[in-house]
Protein backbone atom coordinates (compact mmCIF):
# COMPACT_ATOMS: atom_id res chain seq x y z
CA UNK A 1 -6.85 -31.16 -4.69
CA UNK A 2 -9.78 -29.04 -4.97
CA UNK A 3 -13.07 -31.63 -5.62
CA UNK A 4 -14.19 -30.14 -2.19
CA UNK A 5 -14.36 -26.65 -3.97
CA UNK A 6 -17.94 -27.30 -5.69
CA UNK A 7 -21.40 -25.24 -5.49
CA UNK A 8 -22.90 -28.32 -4.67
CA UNK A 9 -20.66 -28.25 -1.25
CA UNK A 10 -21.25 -25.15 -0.33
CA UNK A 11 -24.38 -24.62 1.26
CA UNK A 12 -23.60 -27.54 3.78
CA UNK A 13 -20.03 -26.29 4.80
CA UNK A 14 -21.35 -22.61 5.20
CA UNK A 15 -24.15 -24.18 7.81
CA UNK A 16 -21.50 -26.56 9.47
CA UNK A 17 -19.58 -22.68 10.46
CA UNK A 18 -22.97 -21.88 11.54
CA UNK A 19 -23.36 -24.45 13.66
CA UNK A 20 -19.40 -23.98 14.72
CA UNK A 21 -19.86 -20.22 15.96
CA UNK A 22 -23.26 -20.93 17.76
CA UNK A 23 -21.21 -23.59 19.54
CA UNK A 24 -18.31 -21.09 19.97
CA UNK A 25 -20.63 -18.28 21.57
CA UNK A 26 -23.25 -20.21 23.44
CA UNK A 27 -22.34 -19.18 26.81
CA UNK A 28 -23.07 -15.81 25.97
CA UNK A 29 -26.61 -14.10 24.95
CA UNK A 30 -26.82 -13.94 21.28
CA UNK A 31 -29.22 -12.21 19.05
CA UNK A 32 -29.90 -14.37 15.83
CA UNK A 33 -27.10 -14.87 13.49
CA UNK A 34 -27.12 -12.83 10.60
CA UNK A 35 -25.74 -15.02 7.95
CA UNK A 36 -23.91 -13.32 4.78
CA UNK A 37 -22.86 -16.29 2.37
CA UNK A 38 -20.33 -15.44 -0.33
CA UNK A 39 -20.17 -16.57 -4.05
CA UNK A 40 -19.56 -20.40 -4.03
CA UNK A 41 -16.66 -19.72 -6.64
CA UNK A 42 -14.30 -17.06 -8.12
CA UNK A 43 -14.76 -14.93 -5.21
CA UNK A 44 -11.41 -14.41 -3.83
CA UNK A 45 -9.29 -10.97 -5.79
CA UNK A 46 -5.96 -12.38 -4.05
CA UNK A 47 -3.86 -15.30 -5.20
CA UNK A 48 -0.28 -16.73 -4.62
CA UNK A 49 1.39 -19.74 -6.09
CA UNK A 50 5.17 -21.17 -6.04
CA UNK A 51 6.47 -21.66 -9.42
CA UNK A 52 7.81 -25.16 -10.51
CA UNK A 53 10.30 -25.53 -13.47
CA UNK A 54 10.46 -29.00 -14.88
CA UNK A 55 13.10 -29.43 -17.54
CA UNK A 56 11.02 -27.01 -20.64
CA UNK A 57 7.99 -27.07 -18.62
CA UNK A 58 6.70 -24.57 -16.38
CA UNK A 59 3.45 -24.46 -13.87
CA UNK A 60 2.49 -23.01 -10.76
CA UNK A 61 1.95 -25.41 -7.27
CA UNK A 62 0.37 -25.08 -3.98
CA UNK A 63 1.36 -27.10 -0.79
CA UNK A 64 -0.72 -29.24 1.04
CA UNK A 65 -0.36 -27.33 4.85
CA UNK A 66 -0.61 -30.66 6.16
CA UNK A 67 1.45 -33.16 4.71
CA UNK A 68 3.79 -30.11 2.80
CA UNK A 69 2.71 -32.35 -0.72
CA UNK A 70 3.34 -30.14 -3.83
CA UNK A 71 0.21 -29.85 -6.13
CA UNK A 72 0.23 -28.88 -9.75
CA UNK A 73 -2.87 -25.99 -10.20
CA UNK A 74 -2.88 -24.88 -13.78
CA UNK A 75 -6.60 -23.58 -12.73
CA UNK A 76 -7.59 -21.89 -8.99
CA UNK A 77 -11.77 -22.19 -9.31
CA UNK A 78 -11.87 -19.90 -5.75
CA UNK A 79 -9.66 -17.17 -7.44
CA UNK A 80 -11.80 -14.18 -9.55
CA UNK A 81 -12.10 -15.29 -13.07
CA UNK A 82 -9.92 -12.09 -14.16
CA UNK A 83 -7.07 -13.93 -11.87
CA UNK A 84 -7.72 -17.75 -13.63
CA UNK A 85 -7.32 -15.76 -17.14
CA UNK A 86 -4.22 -14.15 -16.17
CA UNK A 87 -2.65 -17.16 -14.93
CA UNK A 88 -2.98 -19.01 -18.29
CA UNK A 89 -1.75 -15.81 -20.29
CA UNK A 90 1.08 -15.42 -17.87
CA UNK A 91 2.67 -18.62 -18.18
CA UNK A 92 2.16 -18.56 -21.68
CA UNK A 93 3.69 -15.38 -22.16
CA UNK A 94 7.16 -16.48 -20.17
CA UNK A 95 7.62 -19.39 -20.28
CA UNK A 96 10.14 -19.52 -23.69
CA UNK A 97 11.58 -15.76 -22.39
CA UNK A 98 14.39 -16.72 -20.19
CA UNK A 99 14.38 -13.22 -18.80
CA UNK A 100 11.22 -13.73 -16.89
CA UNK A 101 11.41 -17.16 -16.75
CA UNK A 102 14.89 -17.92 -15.35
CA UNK A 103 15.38 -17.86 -10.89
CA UNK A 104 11.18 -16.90 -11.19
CA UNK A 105 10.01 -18.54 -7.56
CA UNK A 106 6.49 -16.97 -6.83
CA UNK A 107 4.22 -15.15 -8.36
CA UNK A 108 1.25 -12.87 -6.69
CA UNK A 109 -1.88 -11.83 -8.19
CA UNK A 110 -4.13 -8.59 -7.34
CA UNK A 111 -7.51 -8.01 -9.10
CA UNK A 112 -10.64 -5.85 -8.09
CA UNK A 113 -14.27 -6.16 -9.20
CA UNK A 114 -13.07 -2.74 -11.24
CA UNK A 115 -11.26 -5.02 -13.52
CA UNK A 116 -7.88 -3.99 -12.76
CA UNK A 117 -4.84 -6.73 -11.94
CA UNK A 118 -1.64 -6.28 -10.70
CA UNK A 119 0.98 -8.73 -10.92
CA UNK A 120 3.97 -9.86 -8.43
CA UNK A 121 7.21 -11.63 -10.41
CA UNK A 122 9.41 -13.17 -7.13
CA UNK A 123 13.32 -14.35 -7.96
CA UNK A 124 15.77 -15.46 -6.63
CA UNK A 125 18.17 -13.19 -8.97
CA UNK A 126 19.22 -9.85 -9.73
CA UNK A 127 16.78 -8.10 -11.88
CA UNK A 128 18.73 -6.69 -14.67
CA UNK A 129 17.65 -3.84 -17.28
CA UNK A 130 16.88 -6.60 -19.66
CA UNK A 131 14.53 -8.00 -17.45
CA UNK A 132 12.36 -4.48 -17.01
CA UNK A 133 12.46 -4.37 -21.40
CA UNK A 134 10.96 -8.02 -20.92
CA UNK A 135 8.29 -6.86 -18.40
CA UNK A 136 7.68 -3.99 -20.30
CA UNK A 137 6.58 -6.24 -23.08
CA UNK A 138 4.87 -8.55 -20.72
CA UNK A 139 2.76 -5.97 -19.53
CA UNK A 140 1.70 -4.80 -23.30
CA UNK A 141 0.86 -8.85 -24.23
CA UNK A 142 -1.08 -9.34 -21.67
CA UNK A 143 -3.06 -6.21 -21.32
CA UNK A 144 -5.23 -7.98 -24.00
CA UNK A 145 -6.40 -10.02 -20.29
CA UNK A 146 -7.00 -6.60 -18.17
CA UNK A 147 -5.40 -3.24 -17.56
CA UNK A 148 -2.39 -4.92 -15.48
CA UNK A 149 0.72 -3.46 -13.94
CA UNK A 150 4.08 -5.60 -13.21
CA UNK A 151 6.35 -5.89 -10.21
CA UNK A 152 9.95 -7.51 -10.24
CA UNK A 153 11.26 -8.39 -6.60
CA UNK A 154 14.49 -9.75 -6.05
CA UNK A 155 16.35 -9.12 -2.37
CA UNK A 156 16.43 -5.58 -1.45
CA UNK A 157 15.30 -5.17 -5.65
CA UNK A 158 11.45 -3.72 -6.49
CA UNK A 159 10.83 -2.87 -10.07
CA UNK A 160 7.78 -1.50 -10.84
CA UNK A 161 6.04 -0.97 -14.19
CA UNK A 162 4.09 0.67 -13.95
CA UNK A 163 2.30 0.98 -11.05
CA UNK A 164 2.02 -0.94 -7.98
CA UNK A 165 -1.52 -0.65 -6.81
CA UNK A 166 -4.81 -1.28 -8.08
CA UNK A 167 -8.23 1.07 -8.03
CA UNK A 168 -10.83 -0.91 -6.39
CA UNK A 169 -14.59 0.20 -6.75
CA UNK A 170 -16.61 -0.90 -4.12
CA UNK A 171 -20.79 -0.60 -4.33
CA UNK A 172 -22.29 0.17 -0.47
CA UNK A 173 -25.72 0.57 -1.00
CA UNK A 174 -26.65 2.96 -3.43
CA UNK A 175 -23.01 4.24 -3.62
CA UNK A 176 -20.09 3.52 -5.10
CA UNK A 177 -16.10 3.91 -3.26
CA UNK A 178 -12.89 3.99 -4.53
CA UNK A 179 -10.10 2.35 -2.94
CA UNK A 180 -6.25 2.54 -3.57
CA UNK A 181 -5.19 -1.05 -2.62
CA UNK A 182 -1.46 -1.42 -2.85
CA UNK A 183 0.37 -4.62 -3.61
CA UNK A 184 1.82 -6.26 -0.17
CA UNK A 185 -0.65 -4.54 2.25
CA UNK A 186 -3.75 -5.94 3.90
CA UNK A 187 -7.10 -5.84 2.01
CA UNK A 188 -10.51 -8.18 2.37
CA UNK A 189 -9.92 -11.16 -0.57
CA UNK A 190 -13.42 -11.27 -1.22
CA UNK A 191 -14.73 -8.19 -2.49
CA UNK A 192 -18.43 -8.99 -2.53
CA UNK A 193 -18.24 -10.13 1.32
CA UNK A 194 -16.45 -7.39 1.91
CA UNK A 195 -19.43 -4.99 0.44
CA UNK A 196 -22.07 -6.89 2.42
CA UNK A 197 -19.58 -6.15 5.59
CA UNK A 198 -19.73 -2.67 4.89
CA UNK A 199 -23.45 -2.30 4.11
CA UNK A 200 -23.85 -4.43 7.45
CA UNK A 201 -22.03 -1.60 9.66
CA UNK A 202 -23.29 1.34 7.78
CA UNK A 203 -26.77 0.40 8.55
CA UNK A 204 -26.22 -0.52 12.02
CA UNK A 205 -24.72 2.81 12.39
CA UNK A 206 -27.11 5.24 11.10
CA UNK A 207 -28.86 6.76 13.47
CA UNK A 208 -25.77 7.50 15.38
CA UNK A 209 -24.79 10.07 17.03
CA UNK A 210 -21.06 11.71 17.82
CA UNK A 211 -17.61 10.55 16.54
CA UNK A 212 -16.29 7.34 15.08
CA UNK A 213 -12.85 6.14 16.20
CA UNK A 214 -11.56 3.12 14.23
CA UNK A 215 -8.37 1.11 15.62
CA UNK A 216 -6.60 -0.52 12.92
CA UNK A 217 -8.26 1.31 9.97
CA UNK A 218 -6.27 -0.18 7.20
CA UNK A 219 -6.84 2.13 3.78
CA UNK A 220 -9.89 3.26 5.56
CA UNK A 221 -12.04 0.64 4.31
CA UNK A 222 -14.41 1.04 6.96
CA UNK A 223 -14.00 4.24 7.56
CA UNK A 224 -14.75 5.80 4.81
CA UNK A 225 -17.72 3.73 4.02
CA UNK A 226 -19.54 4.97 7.32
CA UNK A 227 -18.30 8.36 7.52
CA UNK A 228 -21.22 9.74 6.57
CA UNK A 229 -23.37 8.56 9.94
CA UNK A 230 -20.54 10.55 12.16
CA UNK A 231 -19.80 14.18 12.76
CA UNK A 232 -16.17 12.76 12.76
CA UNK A 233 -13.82 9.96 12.23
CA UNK A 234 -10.72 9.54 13.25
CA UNK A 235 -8.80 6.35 12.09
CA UNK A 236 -5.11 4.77 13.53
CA UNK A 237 -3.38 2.68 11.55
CA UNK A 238 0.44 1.45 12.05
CA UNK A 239 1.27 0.69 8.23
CA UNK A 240 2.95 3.92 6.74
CA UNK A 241 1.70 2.55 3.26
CA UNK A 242 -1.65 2.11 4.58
CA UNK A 243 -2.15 5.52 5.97
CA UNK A 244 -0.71 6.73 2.80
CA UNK A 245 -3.32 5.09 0.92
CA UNK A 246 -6.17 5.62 3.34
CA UNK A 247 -5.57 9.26 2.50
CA UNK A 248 -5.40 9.06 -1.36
CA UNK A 249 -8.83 7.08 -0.42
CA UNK A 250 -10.77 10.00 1.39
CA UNK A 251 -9.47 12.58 -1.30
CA UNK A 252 -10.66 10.23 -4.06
CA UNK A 253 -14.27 9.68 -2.49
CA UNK A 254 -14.85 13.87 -1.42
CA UNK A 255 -15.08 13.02 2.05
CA UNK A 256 -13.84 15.48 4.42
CA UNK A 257 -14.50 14.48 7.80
CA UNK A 258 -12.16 11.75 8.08
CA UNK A 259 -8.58 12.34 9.88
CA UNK A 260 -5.92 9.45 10.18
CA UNK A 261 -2.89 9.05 12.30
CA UNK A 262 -0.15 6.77 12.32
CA UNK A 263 -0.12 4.62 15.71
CA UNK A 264 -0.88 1.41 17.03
CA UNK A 265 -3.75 1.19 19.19
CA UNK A 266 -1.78 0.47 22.33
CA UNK A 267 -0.21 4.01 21.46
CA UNK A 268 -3.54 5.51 21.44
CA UNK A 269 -4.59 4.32 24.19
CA UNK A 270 -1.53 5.99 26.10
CA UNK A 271 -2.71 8.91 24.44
CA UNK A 272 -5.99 9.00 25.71
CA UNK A 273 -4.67 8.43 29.11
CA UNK A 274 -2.04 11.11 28.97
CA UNK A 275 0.10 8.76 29.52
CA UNK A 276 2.68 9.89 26.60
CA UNK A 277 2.73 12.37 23.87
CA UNK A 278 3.43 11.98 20.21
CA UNK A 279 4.57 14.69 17.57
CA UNK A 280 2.25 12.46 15.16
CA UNK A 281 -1.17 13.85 16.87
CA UNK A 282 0.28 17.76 16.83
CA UNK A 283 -3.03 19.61 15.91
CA UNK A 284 -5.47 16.53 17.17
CA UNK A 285 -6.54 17.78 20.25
CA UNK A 286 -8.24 14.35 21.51
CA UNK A 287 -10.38 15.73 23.85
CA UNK A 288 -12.47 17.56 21.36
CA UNK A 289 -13.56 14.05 20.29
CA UNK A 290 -17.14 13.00 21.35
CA UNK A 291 -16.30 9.22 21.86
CA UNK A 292 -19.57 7.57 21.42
CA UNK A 293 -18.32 4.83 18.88
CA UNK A 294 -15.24 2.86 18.32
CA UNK A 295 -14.93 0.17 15.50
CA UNK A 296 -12.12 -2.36 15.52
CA UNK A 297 -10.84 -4.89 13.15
CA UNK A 298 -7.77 -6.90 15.05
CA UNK A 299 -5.41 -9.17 13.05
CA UNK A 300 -5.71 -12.84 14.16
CA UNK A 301 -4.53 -12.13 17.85
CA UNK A 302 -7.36 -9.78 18.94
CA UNK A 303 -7.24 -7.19 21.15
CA UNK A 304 -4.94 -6.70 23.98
CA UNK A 305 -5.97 -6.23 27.33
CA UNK A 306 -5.15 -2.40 27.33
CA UNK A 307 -7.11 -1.80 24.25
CA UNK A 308 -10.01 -3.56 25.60
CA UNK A 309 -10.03 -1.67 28.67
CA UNK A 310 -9.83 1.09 25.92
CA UNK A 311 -12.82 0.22 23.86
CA UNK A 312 -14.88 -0.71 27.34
CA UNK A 313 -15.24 3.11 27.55
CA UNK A 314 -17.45 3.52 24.13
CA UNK A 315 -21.13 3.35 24.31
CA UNK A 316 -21.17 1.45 21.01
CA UNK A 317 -18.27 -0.86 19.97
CA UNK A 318 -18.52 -2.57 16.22
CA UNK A 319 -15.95 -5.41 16.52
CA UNK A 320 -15.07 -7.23 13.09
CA UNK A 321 -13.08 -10.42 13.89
CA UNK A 322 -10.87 -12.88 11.35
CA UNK A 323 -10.89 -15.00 14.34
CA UNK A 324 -13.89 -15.98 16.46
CA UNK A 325 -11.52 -17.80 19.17
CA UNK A 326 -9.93 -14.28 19.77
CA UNK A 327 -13.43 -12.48 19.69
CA UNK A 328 -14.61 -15.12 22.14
CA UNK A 329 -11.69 -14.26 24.65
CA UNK A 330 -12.56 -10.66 24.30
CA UNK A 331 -15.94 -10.72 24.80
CA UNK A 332 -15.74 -12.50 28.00
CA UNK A 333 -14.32 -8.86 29.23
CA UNK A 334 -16.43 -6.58 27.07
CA UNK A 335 -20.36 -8.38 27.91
CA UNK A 336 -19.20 -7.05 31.94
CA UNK A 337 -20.17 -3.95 30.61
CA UNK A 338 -21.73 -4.02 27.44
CA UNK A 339 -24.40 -6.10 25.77
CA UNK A 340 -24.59 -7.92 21.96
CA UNK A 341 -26.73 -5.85 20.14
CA UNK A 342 -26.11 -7.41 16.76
CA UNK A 343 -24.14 -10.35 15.36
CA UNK A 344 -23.47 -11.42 11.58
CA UNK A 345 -21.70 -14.37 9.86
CA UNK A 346 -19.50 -13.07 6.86
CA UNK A 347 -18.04 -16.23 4.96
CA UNK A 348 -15.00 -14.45 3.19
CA UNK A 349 -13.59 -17.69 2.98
CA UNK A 350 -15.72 -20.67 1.78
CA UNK A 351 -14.18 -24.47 2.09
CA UNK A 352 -12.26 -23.52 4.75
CA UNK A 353 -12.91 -23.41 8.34
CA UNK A 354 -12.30 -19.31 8.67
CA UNK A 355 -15.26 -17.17 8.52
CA UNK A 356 -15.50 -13.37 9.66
CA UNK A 357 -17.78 -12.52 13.06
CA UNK A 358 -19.27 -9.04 13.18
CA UNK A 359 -20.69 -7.92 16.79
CA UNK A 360 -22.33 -4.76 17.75
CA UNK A 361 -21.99 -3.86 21.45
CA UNK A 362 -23.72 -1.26 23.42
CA UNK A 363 -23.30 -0.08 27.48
CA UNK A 364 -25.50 -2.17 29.77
């Protein structure tokens, strides 16, 4: 299932996405691709696997998307190393203990470069008290592996021991951030990637001048990285859990020019117009905001025609894309008024066909 997923691969697939995206983008002017290539192996920190129980024997399997064929993986080379070691130990560890063992569907794995790991147990059973003993134990045994944490989840069940997030350190540069990244909400699998992203758009932003306003800010990944090239940030994010963590993330790093409110970017975008209020911006006064850049990072979709229109009014926009076809439609609207000023190639995701498309756009 995975002979594809070899070093030896790698630097050919990364130029076949090169070729791909100047394909993709040729009817528009381009600067030169800047092309950030990830580790050719153990470079994703997220992993997921069903569970497959086979008379005494016990393994994890992955579907083929295509043909839905199950495939045994007792190894996952593109995981982190700290994820490959805890997949061994885990199974291992449970699978004589019918308490973790028994109804056990899924199971999801968090680690950071920091060397932390969290781990996701999914049934389909009631989790009892005897199972939380179990995990408790669980948790000690493998701790010889990494400082880990446990979740149970059963319907409307989440047992936590005991923690459910993970400390990320991140190195930008010559610094270093912390992140809170909690278990279920969004973060960039590939760490390293994701630290040449942010180095990217902190250099491209310093000489700037005014406010940043990010639109889907996430735990402030972004933000918090660049804050220090803006008089201000201000950051909207939808996800309560993500705001909540984007603020443990500012406290943790000293930064104190960062504010984040809870709303889509649609609903900004109504604010900004006046066109409705919301008790979440009491004490924002919006107009005090020198709007000179905007950065967004859309899911898969893109951005919507109002928040377009709504990013069409920065002088600098810094769009980070998980999906060039969306980018594509969007910058046929924003090049009417702006013009590429910088373009980069992040491959998050090597063997695949996905790769991450950072533009810089500035006012004609």
């Amino acid at each position: 299932m995975f002979s594809h997923i070899h070093p030896d691969n790698y630097p050919e697939q990364l130029s076949s996405k090169q070729q791909d995206m100047a394909e993709l983008f040729s009817h528009f002017t381009m600067p030169v691709a800047e092309v950030y290539p990830s580790q050719p192996l153990n470079y994703r920190q997220r992993a997921e696997f069903r569970v497959w129980h086979q008379g005494d024997d016990l393994y994890y399997i992955m579907f083929n998307s295509e043909t839905k064929e199950k495939f045994r993986v007792d190894d996952f080379p593109v995981a982190s190393e700290l994820i490959n070691k805890a997949m061994k130990g885990l199974i291992t560890a449970i699978k004589d203990n019918q308490d973790l063992r028994y109804k056990l569907f899924q199971v999801d794995f968090l680690s950071t470069l920091s060397g932390e790991l969290l781990i996701s147990l999914l049934y389909h059973k009631p989790l009892e008290e005897s199972w939380e003993q179990a995990a408790k134990a669980l948790k000690v045994e493998l701790s010889a592996i990494a400082p880990v944490d446990i979740i149970g989840r059963a319907k409307k069940q989440k047992i936590i021991v005991d923690k459910d997030y993970v400390m990320e350190s991140l190195n930008v540069g010559n610094k270093t951030f912390i992140y809170q990244q909690v278990e279920n909400s969004f973060t960039q699998p590939n760490a390293q990637v994701n630290e040449q992203m942010l180095l990217w758009a902190q250099q491209a932003t310093k000489d700037s001048t005014g406010d940043l306003i990010e639109l889907y800010c996430g735990n402030g990944n972004f933000s918090i990285a660049l804050a220090e090239n803006f008089t201000r940030v201000l950051g909207t994010e939808i996800s309560k859990t993500s705001v909540r963590s984007a603020q443990i993330n500012i406290e943790k790093n000293g930064i104190d020019n960062i504010d984040i409110v809870r709303m889509s970017s649609e609903e900004f975008s109504q604010a900004m117009n006046g066109e409705r209020q919301f008790r979440r911006l009491e004490g924002f006064d919006l107009t005090a905001y020198n709007y000179d850049t905007v950065l967004v990072d859309p899911p898969r979709a893109g951005l919507d025609k109002d928040s377009v229109e709504l990013v069409r009014r920065f002088e600098k926009v810094i769009y980070i894309s998980c999906n060039p076809e969306t980018l594509k439609e969007n910058l046929a609207l924003l090049t009417t008024t702006h013009k590429v000023d910088k373009y980069a190639l992040f491959d998050q995701f090597p063997y695949t066909h996905h790769i991450e498309v950072g533009v810089i756009l500035t006012k004609k």
